[in-house]
PDB file of N, CA and C in Angstrom:
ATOM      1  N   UNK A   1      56.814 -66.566 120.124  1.00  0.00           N
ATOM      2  CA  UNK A   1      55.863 -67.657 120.046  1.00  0.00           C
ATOM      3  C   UNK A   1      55.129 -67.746 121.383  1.00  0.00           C
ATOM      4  N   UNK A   2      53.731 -68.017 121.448  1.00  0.00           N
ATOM      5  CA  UNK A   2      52.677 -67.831 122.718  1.00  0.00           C
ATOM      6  C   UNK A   2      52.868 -69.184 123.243  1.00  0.00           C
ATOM      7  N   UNK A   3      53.136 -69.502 124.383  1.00  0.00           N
ATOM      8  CA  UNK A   3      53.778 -70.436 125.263  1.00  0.00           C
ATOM      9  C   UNK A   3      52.901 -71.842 124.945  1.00  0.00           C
ATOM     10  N   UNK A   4      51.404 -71.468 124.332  1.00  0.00           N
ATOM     11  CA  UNK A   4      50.429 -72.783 124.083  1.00  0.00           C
ATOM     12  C   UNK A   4      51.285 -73.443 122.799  1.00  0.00           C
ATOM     13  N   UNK A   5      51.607 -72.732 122.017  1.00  0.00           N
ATOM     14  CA  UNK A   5      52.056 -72.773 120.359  1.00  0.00           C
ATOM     15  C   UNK A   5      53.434 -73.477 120.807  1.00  0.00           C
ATOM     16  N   UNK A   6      53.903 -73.463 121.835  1.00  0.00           N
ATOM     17  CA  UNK A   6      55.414 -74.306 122.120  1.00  0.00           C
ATOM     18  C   UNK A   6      54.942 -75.546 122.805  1.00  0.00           C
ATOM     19  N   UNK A   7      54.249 -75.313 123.564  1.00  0.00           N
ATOM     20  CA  UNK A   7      53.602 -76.922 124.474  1.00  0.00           C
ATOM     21  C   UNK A   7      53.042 -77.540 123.291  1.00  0.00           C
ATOM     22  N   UNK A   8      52.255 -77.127 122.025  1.00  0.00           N
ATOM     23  CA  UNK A   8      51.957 -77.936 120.883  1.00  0.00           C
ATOM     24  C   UNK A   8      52.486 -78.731 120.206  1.00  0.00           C
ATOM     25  N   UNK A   9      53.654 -77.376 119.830  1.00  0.00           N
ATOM     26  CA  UNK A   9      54.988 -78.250 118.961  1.00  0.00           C
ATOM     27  C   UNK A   9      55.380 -78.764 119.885  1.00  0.00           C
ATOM     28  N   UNK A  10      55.942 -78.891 120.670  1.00  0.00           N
ATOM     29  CA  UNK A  10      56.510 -80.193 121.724  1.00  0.00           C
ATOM     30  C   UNK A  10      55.448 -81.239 121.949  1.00  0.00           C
ATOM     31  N   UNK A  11      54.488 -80.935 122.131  1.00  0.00           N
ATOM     32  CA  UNK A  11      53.401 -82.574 121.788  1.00  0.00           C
ATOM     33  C   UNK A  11      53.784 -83.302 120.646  1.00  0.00           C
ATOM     34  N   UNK A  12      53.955 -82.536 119.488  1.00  0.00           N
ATOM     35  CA  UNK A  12      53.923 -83.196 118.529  1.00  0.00           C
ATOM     36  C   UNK A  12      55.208 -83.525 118.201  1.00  0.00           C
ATOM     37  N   UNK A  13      56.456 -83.079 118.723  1.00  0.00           N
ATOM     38  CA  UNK A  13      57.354 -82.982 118.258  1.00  0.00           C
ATOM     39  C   UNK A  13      57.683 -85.278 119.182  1.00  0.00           C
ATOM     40  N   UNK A  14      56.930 -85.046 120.250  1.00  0.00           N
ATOM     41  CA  UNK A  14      57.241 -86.193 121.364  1.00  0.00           C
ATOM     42  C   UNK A  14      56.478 -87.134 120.135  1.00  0.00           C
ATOM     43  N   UNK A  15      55.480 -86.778 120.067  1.00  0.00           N
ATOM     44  CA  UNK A  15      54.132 -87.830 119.044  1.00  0.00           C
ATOM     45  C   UNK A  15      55.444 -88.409 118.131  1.00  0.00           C
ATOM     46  N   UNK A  16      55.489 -87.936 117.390  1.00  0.00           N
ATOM     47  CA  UNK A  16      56.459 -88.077 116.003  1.00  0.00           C
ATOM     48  C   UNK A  16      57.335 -89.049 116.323  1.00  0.00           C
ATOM     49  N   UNK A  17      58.307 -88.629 117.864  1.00  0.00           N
ATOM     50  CA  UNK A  17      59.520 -89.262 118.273  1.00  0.00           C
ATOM     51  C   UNK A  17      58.967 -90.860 118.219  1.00  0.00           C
ATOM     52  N   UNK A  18      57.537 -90.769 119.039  1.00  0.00           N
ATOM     53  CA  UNK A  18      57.244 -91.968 119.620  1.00  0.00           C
ATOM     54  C   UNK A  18      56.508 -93.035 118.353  1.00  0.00           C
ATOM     55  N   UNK A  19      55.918 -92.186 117.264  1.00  0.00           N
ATOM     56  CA  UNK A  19      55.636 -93.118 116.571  1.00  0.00           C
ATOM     57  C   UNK A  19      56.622 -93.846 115.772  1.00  0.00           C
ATOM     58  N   UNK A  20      57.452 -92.631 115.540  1.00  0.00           N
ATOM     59  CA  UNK A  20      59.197 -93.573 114.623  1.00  0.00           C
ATOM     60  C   UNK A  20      59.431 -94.418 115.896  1.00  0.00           C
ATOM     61  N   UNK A  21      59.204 -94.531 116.689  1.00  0.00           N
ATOM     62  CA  UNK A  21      60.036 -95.686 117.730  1.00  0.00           C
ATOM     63  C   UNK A  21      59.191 -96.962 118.008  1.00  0.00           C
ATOM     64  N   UNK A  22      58.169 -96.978 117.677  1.00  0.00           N
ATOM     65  CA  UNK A  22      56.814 -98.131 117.473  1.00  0.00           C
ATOM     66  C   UNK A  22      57.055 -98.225 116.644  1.00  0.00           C
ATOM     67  N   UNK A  23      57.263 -97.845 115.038  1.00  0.00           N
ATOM     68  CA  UNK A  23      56.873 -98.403 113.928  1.00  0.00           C
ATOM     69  C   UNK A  23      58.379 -99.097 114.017  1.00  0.00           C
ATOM     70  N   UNK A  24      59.460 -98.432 114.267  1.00  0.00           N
ATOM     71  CA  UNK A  24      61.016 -99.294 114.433  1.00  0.00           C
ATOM     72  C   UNK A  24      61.199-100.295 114.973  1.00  0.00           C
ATOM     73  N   UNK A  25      60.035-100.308 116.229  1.00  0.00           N
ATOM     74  CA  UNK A  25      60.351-101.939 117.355  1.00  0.00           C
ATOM     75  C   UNK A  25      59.275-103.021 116.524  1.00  0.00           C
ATOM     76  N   UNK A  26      58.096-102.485 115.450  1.00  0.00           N
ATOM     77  CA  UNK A  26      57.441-103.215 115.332  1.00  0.00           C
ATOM     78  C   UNK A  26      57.655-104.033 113.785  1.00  0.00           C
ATOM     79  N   UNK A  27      58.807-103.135 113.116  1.00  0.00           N
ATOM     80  CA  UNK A  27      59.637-103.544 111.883  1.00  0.00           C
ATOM     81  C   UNK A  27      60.682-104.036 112.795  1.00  0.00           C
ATOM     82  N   UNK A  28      60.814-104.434 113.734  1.00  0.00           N
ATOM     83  CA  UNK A  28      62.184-105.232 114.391  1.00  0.00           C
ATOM     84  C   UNK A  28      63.316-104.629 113.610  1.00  0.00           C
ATOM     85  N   UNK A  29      63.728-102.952 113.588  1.00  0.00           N
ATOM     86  CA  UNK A  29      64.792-102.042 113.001  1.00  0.00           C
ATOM     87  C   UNK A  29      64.823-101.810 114.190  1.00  0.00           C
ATOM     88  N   UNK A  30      66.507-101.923 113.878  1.00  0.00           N
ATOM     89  CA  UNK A  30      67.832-101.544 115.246  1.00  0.00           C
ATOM     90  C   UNK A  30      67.698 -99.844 114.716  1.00  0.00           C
ATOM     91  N   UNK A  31      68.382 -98.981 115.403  1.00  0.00           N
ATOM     92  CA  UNK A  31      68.238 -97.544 114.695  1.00  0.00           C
ATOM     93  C   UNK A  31      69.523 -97.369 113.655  1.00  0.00           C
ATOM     94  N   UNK A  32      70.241 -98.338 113.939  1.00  0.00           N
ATOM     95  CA  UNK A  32      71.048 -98.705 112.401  1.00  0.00           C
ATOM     96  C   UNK A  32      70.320 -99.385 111.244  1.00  0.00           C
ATOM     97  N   UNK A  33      69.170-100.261 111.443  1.00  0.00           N
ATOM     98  CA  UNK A  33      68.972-100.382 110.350  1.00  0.00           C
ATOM     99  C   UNK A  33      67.468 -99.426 109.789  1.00  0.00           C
ATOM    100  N   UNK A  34      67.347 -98.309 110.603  1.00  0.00           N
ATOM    101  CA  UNK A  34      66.577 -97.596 110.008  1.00  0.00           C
ATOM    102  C   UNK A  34      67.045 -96.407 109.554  1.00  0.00           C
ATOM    103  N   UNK A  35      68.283 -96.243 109.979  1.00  0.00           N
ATOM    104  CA  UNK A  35      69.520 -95.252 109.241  1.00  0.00           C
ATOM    105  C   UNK A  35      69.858 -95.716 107.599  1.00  0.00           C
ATOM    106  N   UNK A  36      70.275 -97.031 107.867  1.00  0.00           N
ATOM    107  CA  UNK A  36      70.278 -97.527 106.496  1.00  0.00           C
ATOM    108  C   UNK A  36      69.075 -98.081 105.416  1.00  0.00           C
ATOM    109  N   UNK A  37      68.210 -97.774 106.026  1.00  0.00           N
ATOM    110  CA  UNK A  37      66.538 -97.869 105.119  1.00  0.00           C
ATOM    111  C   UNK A  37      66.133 -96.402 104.723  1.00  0.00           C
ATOM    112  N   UNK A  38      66.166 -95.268 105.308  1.00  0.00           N
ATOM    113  CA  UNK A  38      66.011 -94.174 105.213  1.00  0.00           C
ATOM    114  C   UNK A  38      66.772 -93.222 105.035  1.00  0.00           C
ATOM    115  N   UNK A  39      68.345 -93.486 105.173  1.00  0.00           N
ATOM    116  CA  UNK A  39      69.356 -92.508 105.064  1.00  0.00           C
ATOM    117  C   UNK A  39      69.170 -90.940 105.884  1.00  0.00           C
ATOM    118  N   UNK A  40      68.432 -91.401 106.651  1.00  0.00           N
ATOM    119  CA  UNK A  40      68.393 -90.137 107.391  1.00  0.00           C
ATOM    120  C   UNK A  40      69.788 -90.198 108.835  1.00  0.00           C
ATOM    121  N   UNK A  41      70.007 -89.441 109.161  1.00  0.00           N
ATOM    122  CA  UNK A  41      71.548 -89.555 110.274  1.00  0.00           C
ATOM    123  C   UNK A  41      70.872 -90.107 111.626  1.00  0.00           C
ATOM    124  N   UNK A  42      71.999 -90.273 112.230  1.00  0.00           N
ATOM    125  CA  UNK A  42      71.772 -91.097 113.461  1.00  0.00           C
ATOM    126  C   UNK A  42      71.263 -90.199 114.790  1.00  0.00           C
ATOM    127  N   UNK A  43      71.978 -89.100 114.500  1.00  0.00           N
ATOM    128  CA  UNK A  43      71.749 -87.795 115.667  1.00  0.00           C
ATOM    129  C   UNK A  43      70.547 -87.670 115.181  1.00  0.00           C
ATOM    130  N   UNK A  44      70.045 -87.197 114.074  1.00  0.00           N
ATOM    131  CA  UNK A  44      68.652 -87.005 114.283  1.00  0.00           C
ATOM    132  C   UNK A  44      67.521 -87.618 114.144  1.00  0.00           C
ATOM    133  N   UNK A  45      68.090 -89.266 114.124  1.00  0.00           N
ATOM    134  CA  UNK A  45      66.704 -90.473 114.405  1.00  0.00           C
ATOM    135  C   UNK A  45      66.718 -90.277 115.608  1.00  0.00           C
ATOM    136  N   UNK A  46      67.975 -90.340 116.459  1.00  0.00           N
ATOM    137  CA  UNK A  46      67.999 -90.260 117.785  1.00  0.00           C
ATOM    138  C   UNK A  46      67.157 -89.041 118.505  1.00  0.00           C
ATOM    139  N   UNK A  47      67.667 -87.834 118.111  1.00  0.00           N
ATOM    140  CA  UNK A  47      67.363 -86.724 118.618  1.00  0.00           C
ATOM    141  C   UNK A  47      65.699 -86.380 118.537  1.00  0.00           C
ATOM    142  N   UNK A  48      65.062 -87.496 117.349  1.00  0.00           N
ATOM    143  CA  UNK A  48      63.578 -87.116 116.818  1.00  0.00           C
ATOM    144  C   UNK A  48      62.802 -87.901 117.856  1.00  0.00           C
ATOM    145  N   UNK A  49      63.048 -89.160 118.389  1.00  0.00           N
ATOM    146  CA  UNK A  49      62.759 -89.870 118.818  1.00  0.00           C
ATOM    147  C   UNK A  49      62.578 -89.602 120.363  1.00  0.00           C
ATOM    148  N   UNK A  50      63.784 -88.805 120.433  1.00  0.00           N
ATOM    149  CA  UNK A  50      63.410 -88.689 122.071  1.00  0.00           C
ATOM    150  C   UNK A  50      62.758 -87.371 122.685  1.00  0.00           C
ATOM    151  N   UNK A  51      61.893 -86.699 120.869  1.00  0.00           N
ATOM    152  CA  UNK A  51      61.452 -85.263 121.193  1.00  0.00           C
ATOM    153  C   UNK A  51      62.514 -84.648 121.194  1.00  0.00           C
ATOM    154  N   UNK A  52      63.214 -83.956 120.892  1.00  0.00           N
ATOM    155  CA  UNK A  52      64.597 -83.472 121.315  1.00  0.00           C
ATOM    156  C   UNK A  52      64.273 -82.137 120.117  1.00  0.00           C
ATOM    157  N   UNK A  53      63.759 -82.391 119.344  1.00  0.00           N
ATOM    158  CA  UNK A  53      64.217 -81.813 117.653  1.00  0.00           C
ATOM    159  C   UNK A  53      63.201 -82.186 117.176  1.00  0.00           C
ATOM    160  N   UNK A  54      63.187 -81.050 116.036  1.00  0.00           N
ATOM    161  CA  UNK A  54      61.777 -81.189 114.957  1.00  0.00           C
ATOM    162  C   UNK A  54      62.700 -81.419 113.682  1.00  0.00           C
ATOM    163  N   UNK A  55      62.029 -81.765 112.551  1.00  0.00           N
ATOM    164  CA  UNK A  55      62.820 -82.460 111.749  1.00  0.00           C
ATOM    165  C   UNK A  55      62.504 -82.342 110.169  1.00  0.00           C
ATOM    166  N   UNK A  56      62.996 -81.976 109.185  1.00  0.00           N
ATOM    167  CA  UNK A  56      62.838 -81.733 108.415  1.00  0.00           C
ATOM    168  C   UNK A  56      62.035 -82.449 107.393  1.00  0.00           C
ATOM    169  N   UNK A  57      60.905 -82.135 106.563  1.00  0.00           N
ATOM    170  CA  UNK A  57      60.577 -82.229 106.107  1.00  0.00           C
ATOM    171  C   UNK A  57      60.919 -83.359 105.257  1.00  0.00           C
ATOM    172  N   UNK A  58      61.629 -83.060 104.172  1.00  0.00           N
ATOM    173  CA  UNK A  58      62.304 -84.092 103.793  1.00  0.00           C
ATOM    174  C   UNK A  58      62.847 -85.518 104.293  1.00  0.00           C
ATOM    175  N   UNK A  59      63.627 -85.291 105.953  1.00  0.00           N
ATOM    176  CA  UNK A  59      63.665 -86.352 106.106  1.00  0.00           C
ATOM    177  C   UNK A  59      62.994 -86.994 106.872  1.00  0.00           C
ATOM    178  N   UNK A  60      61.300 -86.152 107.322  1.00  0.00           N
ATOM    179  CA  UNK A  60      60.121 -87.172 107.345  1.00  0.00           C
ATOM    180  C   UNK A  60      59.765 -87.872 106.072  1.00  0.00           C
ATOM    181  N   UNK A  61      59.495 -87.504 105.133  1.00  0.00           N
ATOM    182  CA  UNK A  61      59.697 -88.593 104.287  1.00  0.00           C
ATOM    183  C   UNK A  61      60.529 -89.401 104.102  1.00  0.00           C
ATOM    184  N   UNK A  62      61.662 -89.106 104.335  1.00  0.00           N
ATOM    185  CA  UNK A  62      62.760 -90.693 104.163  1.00  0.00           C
ATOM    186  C   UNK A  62      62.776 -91.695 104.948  1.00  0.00           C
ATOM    187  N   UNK A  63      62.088 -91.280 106.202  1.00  0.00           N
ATOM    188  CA  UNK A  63      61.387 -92.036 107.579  1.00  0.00           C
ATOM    189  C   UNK A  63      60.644 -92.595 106.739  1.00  0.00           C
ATOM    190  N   UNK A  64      59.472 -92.242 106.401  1.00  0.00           N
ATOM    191  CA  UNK A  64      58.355 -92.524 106.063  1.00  0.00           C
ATOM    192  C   UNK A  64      58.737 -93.984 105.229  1.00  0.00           C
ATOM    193  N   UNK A  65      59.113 -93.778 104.286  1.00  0.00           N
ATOM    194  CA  UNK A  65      59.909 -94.114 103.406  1.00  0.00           C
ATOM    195  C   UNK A  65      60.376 -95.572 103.583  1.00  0.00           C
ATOM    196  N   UNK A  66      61.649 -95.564 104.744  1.00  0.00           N
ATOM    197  CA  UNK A  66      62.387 -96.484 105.502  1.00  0.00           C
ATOM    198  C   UNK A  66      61.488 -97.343 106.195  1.00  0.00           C
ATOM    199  N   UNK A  67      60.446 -96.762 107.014  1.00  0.00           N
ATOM    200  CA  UNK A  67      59.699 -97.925 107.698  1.00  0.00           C
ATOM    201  C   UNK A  67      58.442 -98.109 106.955  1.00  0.00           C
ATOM    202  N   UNK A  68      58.440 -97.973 105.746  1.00  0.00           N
ATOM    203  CA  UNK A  68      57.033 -98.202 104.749  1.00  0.00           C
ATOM    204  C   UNK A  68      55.658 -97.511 105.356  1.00  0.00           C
ATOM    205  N   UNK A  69      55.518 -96.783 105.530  1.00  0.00           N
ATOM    206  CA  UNK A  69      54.528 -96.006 106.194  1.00  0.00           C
ATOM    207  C   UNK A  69      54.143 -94.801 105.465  1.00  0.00           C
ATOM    208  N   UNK A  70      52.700 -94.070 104.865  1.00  0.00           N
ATOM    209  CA  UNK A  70      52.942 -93.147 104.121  1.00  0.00           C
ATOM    210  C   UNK A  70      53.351 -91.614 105.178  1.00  0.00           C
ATOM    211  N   UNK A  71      53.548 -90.630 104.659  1.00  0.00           N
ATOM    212  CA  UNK A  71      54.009 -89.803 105.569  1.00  0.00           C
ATOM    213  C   UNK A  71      53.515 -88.895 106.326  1.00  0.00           C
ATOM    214  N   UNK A  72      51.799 -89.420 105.937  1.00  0.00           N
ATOM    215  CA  UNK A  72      50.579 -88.559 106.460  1.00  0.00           C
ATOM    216  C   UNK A  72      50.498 -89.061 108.157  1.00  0.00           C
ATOM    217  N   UNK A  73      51.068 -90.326 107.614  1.00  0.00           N
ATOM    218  CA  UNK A  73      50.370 -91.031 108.736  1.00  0.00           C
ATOM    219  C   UNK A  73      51.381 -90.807 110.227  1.00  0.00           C
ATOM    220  N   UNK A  74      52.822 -90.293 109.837  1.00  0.00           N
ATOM    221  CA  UNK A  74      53.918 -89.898 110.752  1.00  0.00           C
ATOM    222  C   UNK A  74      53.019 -88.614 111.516  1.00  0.00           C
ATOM    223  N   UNK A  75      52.900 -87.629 110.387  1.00  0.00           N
ATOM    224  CA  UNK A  75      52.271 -86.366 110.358  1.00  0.00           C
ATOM    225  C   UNK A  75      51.232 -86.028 111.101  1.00  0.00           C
ATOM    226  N   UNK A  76      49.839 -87.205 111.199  1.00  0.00           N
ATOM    227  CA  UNK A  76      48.742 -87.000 111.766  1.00  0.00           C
ATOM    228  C   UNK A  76      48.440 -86.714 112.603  1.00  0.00           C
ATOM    229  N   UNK A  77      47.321 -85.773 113.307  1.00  0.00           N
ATOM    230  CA  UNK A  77      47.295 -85.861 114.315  1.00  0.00           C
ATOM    231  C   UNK A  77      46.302 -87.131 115.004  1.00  0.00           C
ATOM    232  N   UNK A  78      45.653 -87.805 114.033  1.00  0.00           N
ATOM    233  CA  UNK A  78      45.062 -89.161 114.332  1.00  0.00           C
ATOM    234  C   UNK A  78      45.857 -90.128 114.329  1.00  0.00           C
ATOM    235  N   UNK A  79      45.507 -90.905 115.170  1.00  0.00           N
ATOM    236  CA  UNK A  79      46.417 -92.070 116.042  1.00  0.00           C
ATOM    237  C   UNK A  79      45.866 -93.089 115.261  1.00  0.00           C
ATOM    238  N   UNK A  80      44.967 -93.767 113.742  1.00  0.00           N
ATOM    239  CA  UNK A  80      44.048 -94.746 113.086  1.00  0.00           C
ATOM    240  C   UNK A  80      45.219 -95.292 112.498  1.00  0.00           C
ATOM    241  N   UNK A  81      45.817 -96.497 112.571  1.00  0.00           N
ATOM    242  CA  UNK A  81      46.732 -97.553 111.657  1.00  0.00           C
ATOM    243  C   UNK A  81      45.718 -97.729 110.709  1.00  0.00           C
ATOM    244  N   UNK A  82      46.743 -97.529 109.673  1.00  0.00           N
ATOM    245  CA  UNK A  82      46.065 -97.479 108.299  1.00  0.00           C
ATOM    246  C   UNK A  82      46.052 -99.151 108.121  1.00  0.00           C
ATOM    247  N   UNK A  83      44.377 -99.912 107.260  1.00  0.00           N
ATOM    248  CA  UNK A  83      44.013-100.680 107.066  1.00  0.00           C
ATOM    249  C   UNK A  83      44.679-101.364 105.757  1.00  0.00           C
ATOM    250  N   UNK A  84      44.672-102.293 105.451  1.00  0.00           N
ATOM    251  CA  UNK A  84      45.042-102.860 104.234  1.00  0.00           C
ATOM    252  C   UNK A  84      44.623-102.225 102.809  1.00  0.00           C
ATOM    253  N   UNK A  85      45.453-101.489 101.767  1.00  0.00           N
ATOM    254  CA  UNK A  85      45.027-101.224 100.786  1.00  0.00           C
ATOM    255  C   UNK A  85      44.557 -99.784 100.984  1.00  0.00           C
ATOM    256  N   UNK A  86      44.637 -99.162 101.892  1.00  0.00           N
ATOM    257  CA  UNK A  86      44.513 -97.877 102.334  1.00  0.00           C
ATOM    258  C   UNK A  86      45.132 -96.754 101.560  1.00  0.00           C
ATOM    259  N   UNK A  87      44.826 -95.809 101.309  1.00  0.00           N
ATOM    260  CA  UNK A  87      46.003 -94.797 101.565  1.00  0.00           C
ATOM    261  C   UNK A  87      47.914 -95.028 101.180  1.00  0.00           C
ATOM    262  N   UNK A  88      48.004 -94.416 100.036  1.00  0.00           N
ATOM    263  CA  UNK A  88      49.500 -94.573  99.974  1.00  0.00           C
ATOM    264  C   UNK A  88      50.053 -95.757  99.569  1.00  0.00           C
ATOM    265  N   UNK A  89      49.194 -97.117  99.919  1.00  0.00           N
ATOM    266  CA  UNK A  89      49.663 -98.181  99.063  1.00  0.00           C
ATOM    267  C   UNK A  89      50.495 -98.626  99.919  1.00  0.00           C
ATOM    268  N   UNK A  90      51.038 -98.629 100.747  1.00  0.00           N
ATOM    269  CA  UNK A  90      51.828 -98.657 101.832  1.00  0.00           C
ATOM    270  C   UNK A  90      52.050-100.898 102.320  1.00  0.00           C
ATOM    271  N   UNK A  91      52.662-101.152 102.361  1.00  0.00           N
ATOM    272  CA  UNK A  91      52.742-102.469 103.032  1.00  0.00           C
ATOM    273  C   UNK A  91      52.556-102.844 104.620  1.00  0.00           C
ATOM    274  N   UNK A  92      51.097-102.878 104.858  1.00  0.00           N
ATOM    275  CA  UNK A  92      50.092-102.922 105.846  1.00  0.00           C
ATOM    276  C   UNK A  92      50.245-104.380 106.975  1.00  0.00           C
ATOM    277  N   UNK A  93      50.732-104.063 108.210  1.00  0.00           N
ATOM    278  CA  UNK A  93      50.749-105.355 108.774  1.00  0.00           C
ATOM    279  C   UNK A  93      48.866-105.635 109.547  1.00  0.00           C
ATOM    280  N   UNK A  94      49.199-106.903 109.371  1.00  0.00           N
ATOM    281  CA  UNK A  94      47.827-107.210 109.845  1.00  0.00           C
ATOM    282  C   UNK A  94      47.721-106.543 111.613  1.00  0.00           C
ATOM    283  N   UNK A  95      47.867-106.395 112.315  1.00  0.00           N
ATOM    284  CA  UNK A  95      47.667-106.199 113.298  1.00  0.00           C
ATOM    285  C   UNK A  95      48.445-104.449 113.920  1.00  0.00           C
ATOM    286  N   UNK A  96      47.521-103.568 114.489  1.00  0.00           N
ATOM    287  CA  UNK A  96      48.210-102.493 114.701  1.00  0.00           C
ATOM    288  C   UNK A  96      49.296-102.448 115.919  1.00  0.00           C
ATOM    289  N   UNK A  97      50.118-101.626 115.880  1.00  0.00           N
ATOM    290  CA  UNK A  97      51.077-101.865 116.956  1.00  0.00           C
ATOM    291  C   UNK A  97      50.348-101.426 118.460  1.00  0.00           C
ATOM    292  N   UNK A  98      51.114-101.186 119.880  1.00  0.00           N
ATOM    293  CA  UNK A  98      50.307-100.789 120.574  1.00  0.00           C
ATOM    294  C   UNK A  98      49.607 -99.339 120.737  1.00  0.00           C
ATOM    295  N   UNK A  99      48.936 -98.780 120.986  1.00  0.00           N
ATOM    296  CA  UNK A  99      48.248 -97.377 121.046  1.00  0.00           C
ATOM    297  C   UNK A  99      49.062 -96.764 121.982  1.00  0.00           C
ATOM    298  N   UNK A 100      49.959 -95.348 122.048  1.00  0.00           N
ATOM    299  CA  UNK A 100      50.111 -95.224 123.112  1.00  0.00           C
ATOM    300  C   UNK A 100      49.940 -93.512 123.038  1.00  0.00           C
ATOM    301  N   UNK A 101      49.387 -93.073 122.214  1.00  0.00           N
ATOM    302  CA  UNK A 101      49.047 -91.675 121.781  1.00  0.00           C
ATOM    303  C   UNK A 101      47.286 -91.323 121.700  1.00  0.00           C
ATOM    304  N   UNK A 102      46.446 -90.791 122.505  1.00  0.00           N
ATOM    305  CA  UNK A 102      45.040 -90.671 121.730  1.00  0.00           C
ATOM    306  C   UNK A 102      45.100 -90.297 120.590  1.00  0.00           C
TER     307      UNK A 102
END
């Protein structure tokens, strides 16, 4: 793998960590109760979160899933909080969390 193609996936791999960890503080979910909303394991909410690990498919959707979010929006490389009635149908808080990704 060409050393740009690893600094990528590690951007994104951090992006990912950091948006499951905004959408968790902003659903006021302990990482127990986003274990038990998503059934995904604890090592690897943990491990996703702090960039550590890329993460399967599947249980980006169960993320997705757990913190009501569709799974495009984990995925994206656009940083746009989806608007009310948007996309996925999703249960939309009025106000976006803070930005901390362009």
């Amino acid at each position: 793998m060409h050393r740009d193609d690893r600094k990528r996936l590690a951007d994104r791999r951090q992006a990912l960590g950091e948006r499951i960890k905004i959408l968790r503080a902003y659903r006021n979910f302990s990482q127990d109760d986003l274990i038990r909303e998503s059934g995904v394991g604890r090592n690897t909410i943990q491990r996703t979160e702090a960039g550590e690990t890329s993460m399967r498919l599947t249980q980006v959707w169960k993320l997705a899933d757990g913190l009501r979010v569709p799974v495009t929006w984990l995925l994206s490389d656009d940083w746009t909080w989806p608007t009310r009635g948007g996309a996925g149908g999703g249960e939309w808080p009025d106000e976006a969390p803070p930005k901390r990704y362009p």
